[in-house]
Protein backbone atom coordinates (compact mmCIF):
# COMPACT_ATOMS: atom_id res chain seq x y z
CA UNK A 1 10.89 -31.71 -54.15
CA UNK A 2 11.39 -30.94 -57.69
CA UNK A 3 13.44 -27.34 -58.45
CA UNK A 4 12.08 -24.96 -61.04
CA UNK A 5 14.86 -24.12 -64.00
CA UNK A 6 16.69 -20.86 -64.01
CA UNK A 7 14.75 -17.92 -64.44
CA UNK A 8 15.28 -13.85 -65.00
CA UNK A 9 12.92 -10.99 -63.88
CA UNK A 10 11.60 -9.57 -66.60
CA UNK A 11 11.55 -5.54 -66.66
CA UNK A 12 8.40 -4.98 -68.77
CA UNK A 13 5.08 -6.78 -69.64
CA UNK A 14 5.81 -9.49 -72.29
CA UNK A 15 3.62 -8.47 -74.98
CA UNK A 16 4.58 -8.76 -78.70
CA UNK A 17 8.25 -8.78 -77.86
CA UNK A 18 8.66 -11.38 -75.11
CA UNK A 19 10.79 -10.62 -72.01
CA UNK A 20 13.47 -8.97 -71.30
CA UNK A 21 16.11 -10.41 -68.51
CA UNK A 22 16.99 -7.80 -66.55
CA UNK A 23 21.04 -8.28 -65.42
CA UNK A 24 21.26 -10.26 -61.64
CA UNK A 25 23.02 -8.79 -59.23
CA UNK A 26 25.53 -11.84 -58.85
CA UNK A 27 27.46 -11.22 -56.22
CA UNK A 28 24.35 -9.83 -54.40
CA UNK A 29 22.76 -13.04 -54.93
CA UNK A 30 25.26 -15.74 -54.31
CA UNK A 31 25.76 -13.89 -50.67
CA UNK A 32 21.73 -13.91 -49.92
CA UNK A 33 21.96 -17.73 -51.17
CA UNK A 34 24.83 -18.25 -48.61
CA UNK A 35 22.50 -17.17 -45.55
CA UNK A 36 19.72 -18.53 -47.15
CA UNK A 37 21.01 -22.38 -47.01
CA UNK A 38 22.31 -21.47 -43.45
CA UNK A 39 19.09 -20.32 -41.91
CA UNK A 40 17.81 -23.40 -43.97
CA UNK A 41 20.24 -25.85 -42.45
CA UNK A 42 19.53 -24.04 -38.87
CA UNK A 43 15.84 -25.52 -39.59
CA UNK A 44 14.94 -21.79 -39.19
CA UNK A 45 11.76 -21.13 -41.49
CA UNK A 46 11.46 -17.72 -40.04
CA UNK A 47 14.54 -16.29 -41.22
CA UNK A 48 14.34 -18.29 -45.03
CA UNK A 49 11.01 -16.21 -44.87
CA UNK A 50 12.37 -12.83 -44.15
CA UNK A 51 15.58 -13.34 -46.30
CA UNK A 52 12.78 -14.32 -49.63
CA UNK A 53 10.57 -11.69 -48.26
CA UNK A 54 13.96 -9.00 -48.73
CA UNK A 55 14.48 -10.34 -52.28
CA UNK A 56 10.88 -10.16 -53.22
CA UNK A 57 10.62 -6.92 -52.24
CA UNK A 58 14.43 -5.47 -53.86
CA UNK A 59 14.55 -7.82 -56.81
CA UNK A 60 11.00 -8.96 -58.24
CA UNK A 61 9.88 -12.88 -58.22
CA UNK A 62 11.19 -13.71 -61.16
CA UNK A 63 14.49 -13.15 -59.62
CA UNK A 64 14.10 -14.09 -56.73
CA UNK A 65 12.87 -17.77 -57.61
CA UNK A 66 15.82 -18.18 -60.29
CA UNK A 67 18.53 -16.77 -58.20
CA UNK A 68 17.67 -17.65 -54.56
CA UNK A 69 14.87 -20.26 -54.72
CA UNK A 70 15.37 -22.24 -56.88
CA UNK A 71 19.25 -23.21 -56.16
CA UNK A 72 18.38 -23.71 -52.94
CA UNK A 73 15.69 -26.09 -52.97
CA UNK A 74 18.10 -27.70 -55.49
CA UNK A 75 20.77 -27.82 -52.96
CA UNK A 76 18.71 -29.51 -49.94
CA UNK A 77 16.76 -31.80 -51.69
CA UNK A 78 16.45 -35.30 -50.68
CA UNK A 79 14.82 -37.81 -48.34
CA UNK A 80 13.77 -36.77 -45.06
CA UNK A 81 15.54 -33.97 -45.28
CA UNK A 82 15.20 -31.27 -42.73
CA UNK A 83 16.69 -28.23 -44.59
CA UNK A 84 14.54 -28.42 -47.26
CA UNK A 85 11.38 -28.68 -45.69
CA UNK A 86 12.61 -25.62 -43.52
CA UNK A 87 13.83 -23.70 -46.75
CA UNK A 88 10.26 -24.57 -48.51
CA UNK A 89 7.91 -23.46 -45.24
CA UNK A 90 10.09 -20.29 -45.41
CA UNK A 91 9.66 -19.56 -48.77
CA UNK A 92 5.95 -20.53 -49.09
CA UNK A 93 5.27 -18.24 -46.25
CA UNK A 94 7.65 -15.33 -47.99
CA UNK A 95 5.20 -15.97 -51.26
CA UNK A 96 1.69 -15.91 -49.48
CA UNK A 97 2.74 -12.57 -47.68
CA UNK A 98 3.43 -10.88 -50.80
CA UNK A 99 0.03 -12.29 -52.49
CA UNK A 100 -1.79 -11.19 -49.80
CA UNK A 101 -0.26 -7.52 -49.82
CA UNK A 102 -0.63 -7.14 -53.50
CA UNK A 103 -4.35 -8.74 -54.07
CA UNK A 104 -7.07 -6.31 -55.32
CA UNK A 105 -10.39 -6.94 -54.91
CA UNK A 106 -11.04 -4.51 -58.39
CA UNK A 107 -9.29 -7.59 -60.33
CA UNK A 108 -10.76 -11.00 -61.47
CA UNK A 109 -9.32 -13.73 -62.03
CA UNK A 110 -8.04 -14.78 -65.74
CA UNK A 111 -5.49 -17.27 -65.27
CA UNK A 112 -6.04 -20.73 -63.76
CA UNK A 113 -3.17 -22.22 -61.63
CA UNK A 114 -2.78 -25.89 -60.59
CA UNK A 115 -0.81 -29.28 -61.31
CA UNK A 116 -2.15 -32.94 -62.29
CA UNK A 117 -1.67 -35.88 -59.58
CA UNK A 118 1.99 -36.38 -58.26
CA UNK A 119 3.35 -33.30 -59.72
CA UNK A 120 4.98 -30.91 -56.80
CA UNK A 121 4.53 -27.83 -58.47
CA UNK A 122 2.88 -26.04 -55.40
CA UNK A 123 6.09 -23.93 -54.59
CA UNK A 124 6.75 -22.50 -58.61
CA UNK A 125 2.83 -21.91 -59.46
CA UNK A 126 2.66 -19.74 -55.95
CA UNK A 127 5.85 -17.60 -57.32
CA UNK A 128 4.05 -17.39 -60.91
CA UNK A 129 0.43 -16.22 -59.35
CA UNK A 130 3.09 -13.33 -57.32
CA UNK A 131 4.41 -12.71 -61.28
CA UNK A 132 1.24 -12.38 -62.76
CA UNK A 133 -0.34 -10.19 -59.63
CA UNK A 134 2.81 -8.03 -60.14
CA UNK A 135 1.51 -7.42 -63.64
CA UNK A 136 -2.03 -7.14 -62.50
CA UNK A 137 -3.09 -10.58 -63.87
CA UNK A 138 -5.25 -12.11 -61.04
CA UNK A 139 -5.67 -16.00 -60.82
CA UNK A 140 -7.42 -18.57 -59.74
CA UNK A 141 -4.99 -21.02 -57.26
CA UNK A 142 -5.76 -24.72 -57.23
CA UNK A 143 -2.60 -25.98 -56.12
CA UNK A 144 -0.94 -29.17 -56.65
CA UNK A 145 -1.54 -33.11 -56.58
CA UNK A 146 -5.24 -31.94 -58.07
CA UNK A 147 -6.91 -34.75 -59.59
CA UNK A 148 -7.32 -34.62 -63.84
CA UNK A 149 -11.38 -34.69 -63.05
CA UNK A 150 -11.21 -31.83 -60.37
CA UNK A 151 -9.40 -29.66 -62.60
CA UNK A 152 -11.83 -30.28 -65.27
CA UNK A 153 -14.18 -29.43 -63.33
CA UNK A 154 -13.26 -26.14 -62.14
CA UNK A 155 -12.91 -25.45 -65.82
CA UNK A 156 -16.02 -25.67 -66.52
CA UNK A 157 -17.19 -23.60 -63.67
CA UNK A 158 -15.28 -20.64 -64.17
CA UNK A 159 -14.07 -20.81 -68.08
CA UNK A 160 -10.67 -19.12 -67.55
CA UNK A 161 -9.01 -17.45 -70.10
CA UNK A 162 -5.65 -19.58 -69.81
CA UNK A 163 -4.85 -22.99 -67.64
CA UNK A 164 -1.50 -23.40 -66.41
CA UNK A 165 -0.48 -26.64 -66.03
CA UNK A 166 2.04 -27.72 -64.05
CA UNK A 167 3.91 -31.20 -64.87
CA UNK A 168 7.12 -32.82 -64.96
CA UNK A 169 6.01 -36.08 -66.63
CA UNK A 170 4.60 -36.90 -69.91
CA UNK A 171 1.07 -36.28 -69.44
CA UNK A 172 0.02 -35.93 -73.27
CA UNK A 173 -3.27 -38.21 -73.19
CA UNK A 174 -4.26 -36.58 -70.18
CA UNK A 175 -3.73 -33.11 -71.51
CA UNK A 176 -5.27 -33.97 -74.49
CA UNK A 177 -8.67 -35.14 -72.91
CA UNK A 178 -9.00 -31.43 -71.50
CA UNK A 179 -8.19 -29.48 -74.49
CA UNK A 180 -11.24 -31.31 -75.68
CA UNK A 181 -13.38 -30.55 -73.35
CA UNK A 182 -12.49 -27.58 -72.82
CA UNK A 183 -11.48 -26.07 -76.46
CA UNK A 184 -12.14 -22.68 -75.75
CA UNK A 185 -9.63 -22.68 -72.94
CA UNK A 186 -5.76 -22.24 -73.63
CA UNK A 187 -3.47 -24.69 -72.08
CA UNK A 188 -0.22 -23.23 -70.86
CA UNK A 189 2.49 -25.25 -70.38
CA UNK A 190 4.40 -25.16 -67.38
CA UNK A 191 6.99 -27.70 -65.11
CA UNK A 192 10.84 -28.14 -64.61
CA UNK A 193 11.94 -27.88 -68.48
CA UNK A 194 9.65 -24.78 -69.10
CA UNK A 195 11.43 -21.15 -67.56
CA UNK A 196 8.67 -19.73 -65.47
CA UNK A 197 10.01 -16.37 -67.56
CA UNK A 198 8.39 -18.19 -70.37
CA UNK A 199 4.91 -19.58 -68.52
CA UNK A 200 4.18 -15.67 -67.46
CA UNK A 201 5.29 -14.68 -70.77
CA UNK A 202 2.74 -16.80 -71.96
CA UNK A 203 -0.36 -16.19 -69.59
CA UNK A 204 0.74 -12.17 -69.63
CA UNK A 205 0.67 -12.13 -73.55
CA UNK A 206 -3.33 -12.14 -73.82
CA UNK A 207 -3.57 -9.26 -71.08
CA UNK A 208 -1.37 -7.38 -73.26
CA UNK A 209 -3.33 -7.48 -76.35
């Protein structure tokens, strides 16, 4: 499983100015990440889930995912490793709660959400879809592992305003061949090397306007 880069809540919309990190709680942190990889190495989902539920809740996603998440998933990964798929069910469950309390039925959908084939990115574009619904941004959810002509497709059918794209890999040609045919839509940028401050920055920045 592929970890998403270190990442700061941000304390206001990112509009003209861009975010703002708000200061972690370190020590706050490091002690939530200590329980965190125990429940995790306990193979006990239930408690990763209420542990990233807390955070959610005290700290924002942004956070949360930089802070807890993310060095975690970082710390278990590997083959056939039981931890991590504990630590990921946990957190995945942690994420859907908190989409499901804060969806509005007022709000459509702007922002499209998915990555290419073989990219893992289900994990990161579930915490960015909580960012942008904590902003009011709504989104449409593909998930990952979607093939280049499925995406394409649901494009076409919906014209969102922006298209995250999730990838770790060089995927220039294939990015290309959407932008053209779909050059009304902006591509967003999104993976590993890209801060998912940055990606909501980005898909946030139109709403502001």
């Amino acid at each position: 499983m592929t970890s998403a880069p270190h990442v700061r809540r941000t304390r206001s919309l990112p509009g003209s100015g861009g975010c703002t990190p708000a200061p972690p709680g370190a020590a706050g942190f490091r002690a939530t990440l200590r329980r965190l990889l125990a429940a995790a190495g306990r193979v006990d989902d239930r408690a990763v889930a209420r542990l990233i539920g807390d955070a959610l809740e005290t700290d924002g996603t942004l956070d949360t995912w930089a802070h807890l998440c993310a060095p975690a998933l970082a710390a278990t990964a590997g083959p056939a490793n039981a931890p991590e798929l504990a630590l990921a069910a946990g957190i995945r469950a942690a994420l859907d709660e908190r989409l499901i309390r804060l969806a509005r039925r007022d709000l459509a959908p702007t922002v499209m959400l998915t990555a290419p084939p073989g990219e893992p990115g289900d994990l990161p574009l579930t915490a960015l879809a909580v960012v942008l619904l904590e902003h009011g941004v709504e989104s449409w959810r593909l998930g990952a592992d979607v093939p280049w002509a499925a995406i394409s497709d649901a494009v076409a059918r919906v014209a969102p305003d922006r298209l995250v794209v999730w990838s770790g890999g060089a995927r220039g040609a294939e990015l290309a061949e959407l932008v053209a045919g779909h050059p009304a839509v902006a591509i967003v940028p999104a993976g590993p090397a890209v801060p998912l401050a940055e990606t909501a920055a980005a898909c946030l920045a139109a709403t502001a306007r």
